[in-house]
Protein backbone atom coordinates (compact mmCIF):
# COMPACT_ATOMS: atom_id res chain seq x y z
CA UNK A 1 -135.52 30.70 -36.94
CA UNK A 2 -136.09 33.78 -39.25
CA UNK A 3 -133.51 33.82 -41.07
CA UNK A 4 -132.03 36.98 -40.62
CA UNK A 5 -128.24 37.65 -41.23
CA UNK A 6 -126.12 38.22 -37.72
CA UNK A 7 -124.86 41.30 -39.18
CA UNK A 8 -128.32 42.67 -39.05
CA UNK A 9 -128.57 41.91 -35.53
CA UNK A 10 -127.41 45.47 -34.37
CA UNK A 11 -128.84 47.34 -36.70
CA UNK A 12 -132.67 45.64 -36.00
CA UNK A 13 -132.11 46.39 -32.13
CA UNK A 14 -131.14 49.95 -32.94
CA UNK A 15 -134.24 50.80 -35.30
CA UNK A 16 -136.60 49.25 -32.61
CA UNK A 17 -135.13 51.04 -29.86
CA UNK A 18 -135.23 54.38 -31.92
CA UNK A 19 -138.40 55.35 -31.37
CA UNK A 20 -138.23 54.94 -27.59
CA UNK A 21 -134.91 56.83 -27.83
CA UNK A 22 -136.72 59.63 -29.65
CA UNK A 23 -139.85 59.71 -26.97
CA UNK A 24 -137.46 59.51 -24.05
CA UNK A 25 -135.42 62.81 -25.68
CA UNK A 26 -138.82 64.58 -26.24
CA UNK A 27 -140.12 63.74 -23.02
CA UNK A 28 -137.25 65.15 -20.98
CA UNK A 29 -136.48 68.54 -23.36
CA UNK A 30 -140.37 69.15 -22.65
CA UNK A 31 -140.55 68.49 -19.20
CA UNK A 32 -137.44 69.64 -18.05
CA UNK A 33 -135.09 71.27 -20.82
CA UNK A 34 -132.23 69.07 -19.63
CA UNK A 35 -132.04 65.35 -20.41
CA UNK A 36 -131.49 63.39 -17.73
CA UNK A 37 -130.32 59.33 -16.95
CA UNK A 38 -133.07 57.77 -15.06
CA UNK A 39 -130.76 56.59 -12.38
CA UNK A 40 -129.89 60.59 -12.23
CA UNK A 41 -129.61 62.06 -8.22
CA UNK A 42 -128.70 65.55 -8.35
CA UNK A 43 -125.81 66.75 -5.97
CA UNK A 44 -126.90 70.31 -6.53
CA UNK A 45 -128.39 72.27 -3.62
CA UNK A 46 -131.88 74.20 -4.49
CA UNK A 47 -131.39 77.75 -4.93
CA UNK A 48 -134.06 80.08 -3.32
CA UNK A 49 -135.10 83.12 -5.56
């Protein structure tokens, strides 16, 4: 309907997912210093200090 090339097709979806890619990254190294998959269930038992 637009127009646009299918070779841009990829390359659109990538710039418009960038920026959530780039909030997601900041979100975690800020929160957590480790970046994690949000489907993520740690196997590692809690260490007491």
């Amino acid at each position: 309907m637009l127009g646009i090339p299918e070779d841009l097709y990829t390359p659109m979806f990538a710039v418009a997912r960038s920026v959530g890619w780039c909030a997601h990254h900041l979100e975690e190294t800020i929160s957590s210093n480790k970046i994690i998959r949000p489907a993520y269930v740690s196997m590692v038992t809690e260490r007491k200090l």
